[in-house]
C-alpha atoms as a PDB file:
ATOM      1  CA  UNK A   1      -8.878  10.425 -21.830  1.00  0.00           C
ATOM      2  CA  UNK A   2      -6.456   7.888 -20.078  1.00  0.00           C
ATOM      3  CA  UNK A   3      -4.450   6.148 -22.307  1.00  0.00           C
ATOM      4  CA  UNK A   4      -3.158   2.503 -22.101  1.00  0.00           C
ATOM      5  CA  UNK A   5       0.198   2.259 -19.903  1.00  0.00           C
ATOM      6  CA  UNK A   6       1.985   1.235 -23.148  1.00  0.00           C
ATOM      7  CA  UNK A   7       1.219   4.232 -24.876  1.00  0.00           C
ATOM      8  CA  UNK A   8       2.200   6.287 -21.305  1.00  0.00           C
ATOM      9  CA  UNK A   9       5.369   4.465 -21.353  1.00  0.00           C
ATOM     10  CA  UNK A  10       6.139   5.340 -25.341  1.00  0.00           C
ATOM     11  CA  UNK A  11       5.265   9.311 -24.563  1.00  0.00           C
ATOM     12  CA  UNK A  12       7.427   9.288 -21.305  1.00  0.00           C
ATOM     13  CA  UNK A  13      10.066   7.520 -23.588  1.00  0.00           C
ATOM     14  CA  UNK A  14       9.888  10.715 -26.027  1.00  0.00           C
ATOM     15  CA  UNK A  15      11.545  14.203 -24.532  1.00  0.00           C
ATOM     16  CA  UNK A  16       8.967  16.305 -25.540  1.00  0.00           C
ATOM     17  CA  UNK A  17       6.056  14.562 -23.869  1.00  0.00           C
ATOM     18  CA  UNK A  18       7.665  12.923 -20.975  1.00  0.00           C
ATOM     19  CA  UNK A  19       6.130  15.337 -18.529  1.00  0.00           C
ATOM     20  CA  UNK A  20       2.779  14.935 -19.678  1.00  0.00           C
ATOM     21  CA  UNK A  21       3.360  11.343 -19.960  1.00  0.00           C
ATOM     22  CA  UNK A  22       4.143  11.495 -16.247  1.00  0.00           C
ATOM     23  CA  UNK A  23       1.398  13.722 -15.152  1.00  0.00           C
ATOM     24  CA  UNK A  24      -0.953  11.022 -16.773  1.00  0.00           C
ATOM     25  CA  UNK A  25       0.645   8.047 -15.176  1.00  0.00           C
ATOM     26  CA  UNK A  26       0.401  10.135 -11.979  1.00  0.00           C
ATOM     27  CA  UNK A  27      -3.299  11.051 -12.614  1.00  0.00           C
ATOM     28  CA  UNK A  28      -3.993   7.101 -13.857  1.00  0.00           C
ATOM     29  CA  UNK A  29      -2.552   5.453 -10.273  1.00  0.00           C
ATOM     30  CA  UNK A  30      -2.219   8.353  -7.673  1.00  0.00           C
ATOM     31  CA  UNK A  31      -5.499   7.198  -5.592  1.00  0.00           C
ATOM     32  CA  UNK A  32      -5.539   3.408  -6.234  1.00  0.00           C
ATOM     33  CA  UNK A  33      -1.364   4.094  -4.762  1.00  0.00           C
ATOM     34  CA  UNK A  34      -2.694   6.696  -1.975  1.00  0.00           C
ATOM     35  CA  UNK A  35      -5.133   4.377  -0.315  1.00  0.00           C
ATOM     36  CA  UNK A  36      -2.452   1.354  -0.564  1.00  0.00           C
ATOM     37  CA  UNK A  37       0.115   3.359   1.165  1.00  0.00           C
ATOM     38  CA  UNK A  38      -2.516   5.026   3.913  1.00  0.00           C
ATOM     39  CA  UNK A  39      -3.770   1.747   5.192  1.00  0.00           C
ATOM     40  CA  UNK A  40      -0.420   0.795   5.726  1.00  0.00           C
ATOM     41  CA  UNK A  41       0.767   3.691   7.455  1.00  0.00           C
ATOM     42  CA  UNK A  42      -2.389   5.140   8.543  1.00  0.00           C
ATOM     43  CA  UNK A  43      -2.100   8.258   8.666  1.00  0.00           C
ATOM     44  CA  UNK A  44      -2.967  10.701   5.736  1.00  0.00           C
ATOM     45  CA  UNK A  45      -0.060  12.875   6.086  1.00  0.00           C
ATOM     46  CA  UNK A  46       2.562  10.394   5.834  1.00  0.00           C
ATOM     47  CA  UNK A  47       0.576   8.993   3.222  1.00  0.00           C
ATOM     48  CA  UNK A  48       0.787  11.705   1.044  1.00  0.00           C
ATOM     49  CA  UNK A  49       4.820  12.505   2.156  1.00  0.00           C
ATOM     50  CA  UNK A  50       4.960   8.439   1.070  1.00  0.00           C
ATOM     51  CA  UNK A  51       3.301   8.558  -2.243  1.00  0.00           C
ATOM     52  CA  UNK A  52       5.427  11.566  -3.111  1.00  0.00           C
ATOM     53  CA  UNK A  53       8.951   9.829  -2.443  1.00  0.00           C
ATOM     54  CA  UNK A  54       7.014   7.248  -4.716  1.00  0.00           C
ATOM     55  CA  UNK A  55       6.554   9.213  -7.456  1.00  0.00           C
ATOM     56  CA  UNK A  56      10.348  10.872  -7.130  1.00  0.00           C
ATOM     57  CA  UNK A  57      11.527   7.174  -7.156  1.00  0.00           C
ATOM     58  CA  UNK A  58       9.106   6.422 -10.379  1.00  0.00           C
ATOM     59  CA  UNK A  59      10.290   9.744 -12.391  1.00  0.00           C
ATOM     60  CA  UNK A  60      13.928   8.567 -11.800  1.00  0.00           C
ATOM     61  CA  UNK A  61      13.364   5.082 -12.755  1.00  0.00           C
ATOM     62  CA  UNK A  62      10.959   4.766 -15.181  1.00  0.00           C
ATOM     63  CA  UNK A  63      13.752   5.171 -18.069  1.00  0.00           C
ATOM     64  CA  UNK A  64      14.983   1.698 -17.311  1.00  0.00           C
ATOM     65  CA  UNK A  65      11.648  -0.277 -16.451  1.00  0.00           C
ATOM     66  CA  UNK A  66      11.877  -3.225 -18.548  1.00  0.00           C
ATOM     67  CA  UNK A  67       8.454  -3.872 -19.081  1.00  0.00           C
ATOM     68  CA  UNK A  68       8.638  -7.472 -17.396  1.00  0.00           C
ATOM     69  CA  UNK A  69       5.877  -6.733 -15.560  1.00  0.00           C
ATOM     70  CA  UNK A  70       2.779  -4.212 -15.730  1.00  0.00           C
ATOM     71  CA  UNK A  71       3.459  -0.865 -15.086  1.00  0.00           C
ATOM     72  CA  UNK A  72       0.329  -1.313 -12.292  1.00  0.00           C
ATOM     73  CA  UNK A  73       2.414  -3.965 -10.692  1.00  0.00           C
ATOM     74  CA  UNK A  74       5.831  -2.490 -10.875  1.00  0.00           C
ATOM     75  CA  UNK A  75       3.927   0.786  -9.231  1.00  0.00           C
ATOM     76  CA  UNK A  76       2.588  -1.149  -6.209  1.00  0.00           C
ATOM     77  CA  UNK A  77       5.977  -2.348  -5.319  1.00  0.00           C
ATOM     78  CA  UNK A  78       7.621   0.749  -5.136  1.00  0.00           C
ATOM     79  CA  UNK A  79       4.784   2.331  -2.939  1.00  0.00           C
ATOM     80  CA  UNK A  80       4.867  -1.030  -0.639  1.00  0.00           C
ATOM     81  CA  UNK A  81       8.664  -0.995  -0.480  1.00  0.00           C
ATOM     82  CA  UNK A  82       8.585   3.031   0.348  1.00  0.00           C
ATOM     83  CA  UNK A  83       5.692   2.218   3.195  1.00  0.00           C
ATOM     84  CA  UNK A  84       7.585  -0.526   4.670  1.00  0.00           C
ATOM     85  CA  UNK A  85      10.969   2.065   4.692  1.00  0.00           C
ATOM     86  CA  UNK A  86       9.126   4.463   5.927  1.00  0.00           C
ATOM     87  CA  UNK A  87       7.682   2.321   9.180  1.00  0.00           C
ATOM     88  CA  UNK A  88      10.767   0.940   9.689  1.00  0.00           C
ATOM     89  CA  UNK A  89      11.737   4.591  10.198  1.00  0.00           C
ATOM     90  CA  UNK A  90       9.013   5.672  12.340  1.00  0.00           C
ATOM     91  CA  UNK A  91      10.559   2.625  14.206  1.00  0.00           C
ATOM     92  CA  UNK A  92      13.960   3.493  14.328  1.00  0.00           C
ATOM     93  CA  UNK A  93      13.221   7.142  14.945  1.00  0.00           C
ATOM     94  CA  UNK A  94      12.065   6.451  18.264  1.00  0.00           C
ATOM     95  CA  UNK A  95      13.752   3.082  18.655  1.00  0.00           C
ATOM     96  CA  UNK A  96      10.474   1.673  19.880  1.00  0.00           C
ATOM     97  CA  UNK A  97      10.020  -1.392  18.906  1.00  0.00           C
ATOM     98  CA  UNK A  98       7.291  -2.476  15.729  1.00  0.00           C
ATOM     99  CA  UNK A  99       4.733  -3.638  18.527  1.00  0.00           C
ATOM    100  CA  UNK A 100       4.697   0.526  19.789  1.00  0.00           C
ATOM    101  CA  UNK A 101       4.970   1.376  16.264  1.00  0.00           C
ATOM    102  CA  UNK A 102       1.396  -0.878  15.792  1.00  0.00           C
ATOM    103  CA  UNK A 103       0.036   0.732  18.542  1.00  0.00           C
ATOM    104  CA  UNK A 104       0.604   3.780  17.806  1.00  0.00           C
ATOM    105  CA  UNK A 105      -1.438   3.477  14.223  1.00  0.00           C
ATOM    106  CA  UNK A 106      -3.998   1.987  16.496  1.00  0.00           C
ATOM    107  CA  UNK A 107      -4.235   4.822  18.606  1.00  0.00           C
ATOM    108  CA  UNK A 108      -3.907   7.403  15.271  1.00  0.00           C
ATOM    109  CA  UNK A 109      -6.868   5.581  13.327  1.00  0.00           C
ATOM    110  CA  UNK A 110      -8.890   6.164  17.318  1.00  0.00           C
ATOM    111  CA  UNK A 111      -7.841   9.776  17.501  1.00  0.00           C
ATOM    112  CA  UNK A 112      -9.544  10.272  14.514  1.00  0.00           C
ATOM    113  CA  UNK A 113     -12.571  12.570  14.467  1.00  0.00           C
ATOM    114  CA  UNK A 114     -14.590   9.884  12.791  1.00  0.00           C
ATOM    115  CA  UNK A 115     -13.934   7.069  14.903  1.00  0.00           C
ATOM    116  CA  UNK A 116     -16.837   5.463  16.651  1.00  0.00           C
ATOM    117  CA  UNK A 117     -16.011   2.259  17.930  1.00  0.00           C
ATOM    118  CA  UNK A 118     -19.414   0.792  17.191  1.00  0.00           C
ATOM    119  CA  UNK A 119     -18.948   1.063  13.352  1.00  0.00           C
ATOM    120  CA  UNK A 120     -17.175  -2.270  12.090  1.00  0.00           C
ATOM    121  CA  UNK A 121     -15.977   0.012   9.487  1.00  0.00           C
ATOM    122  CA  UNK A 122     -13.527   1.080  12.555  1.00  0.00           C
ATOM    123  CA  UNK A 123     -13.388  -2.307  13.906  1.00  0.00           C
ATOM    124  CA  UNK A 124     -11.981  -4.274  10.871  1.00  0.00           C
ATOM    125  CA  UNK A 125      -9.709  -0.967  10.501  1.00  0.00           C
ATOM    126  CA  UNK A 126      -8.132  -1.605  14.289  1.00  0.00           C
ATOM    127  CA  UNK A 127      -8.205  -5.523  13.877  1.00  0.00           C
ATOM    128  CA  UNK A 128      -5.862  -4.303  10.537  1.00  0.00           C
ATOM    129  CA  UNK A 129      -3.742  -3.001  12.708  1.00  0.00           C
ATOM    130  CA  UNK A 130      -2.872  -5.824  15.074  1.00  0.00           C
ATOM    131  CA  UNK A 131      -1.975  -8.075  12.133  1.00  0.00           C
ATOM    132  CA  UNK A 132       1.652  -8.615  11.823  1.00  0.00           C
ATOM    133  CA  UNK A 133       3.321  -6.970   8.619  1.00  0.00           C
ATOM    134  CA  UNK A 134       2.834  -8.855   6.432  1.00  0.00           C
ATOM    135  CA  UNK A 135      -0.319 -10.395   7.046  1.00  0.00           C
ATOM    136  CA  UNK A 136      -1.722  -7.170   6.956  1.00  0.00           C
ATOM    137  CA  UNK A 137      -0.294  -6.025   3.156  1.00  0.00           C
ATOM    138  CA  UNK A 138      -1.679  -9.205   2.068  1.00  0.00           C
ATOM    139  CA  UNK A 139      -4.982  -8.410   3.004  1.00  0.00           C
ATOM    140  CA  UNK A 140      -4.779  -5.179   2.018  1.00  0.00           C
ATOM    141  CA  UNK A 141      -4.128  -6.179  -1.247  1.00  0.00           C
ATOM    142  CA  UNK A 142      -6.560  -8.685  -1.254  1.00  0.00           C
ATOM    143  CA  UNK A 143      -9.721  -7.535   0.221  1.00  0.00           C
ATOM    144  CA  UNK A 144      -9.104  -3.352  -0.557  1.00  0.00           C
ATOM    145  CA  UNK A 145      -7.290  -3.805  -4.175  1.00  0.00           C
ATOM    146  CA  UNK A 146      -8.493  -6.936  -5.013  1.00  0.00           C
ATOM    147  CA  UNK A 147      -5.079  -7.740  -6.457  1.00  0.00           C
ATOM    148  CA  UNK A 148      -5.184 -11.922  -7.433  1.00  0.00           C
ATOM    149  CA  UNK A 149      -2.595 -13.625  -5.926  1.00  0.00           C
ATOM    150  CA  UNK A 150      -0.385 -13.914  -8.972  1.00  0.00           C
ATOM    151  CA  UNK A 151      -0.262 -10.490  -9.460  1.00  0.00           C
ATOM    152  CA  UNK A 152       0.614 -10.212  -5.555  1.00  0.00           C
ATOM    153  CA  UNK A 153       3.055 -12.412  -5.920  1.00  0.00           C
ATOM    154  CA  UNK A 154       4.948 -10.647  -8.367  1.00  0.00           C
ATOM    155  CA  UNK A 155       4.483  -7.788  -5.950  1.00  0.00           C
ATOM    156  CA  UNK A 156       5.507  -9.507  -3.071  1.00  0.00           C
ATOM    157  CA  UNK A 157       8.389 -11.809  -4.722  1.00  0.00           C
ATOM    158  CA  UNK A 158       6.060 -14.809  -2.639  1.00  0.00           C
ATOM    159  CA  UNK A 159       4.326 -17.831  -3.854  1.00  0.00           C
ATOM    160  CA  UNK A 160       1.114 -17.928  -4.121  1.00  0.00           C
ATOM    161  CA  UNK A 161       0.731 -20.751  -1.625  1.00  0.00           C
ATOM    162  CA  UNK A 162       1.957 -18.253   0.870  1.00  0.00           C
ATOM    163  CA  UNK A 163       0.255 -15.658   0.039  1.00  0.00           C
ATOM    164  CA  UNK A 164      -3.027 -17.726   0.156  1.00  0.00           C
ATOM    165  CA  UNK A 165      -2.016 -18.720   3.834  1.00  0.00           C
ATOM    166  CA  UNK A 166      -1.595 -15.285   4.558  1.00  0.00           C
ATOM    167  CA  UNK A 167      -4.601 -13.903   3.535  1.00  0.00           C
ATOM    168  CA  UNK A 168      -6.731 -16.209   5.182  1.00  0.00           C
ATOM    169  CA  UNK A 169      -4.774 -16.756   8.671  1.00  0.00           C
ATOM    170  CA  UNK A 170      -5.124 -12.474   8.432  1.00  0.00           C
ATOM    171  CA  UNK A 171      -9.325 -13.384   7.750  1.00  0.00           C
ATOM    172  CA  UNK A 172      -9.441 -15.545  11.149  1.00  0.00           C
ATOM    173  CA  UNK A 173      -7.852 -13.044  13.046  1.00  0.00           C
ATOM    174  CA  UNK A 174      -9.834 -10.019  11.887  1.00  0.00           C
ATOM    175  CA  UNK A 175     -12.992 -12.164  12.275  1.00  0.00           C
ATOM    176  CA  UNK A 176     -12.037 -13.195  15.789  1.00  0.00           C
ATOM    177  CA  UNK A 177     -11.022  -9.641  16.381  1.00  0.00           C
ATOM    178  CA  UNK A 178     -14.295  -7.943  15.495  1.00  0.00           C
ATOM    179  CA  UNK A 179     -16.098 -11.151  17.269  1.00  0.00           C
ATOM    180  CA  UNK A 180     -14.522 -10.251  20.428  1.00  0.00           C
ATOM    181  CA  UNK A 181     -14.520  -6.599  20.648  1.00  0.00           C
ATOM    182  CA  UNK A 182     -18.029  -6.361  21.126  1.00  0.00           C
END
């Protein structure tokens, strides 16, 4: 049985059944946080070296979360903040610039032994991949998670206005996209 995040928080709070606390929290959110941070870096390897520098960064910080926000929400922050480091390494690795870096996740998610270009499964995955950053965690969130926009914007730290724009100027260019890769 999975018990309420409160409850998690209480038992991680108490020495003697913070690690079980922790290997519940992990247990609760590791998938929902795995398939956030591999559509945004693509590949499942770096997802999983991602989500595990997430869940460092959660064991040493979860002592001083504040409970302002939901644990689920202060989760998906610090696995969108790790994905966006990490890219920005991948960038400054090769200092190529975030356009090669985009193409390169195209070219990972078409390497792939289940790619068949026919599938729109693969097509709305590639059109993902030319949005710009942003655009592209916003529908993630959106269309994947289907996080509402207020809890994206406490995500994000973005209006909802903006995030609204987002989503949908990211919904014309998929839809254009898939339209014209046929």
């Amino acid at each position: 049985m999975i018990l309420d995040d409160g409850e998690l928080l209480r038992l991680f709070r108490q020495e003697t059944t913070r690690e079980s606390a922790f290997t519940d929290i992990i247990k609760k959110y590791q998938e929902k946080l795995y398939w956030h941070i591999r559509r945004m870096v693509v590949s499942h390897d770096d997802a999983n070296d991602v989500l595990q520098n997430v869940f460092i960064k959660v064991w040493k910080a979860l002592d001083g979360f504040r409970e302002d926000s939901q644990l689920y929400t202060w989760l998906y922050r610090i696995a969108t903040n790790e994905s966006l480091t990490f890219l920005e390494q991948q960038k400054r690795k090769g200092s190529v610039s975030f356009d090669d870096v985009e193409s390169g996740l195209s070219n990972k998610i078409k390497a792939d032994d289940g790619f068949d270009a026919k599938k729109l499964e693969w097509k709305l995955q590639l059109a993902i991949q030319q949005l710009p950053e942003k655009q592209r965690l916003v529908f993630n969130l959106r269309y994947y998670d289907e996080m509402p926009y207020e809890q994206m914007s406490r995500v994000l730290d973005t209006s909802e206005g903006a995030l609204k724009a987002s989503y949908h100027h990211a919904a014309k260019k998929i839809e254009e996209f898939i339209r014209n890769s046929d």
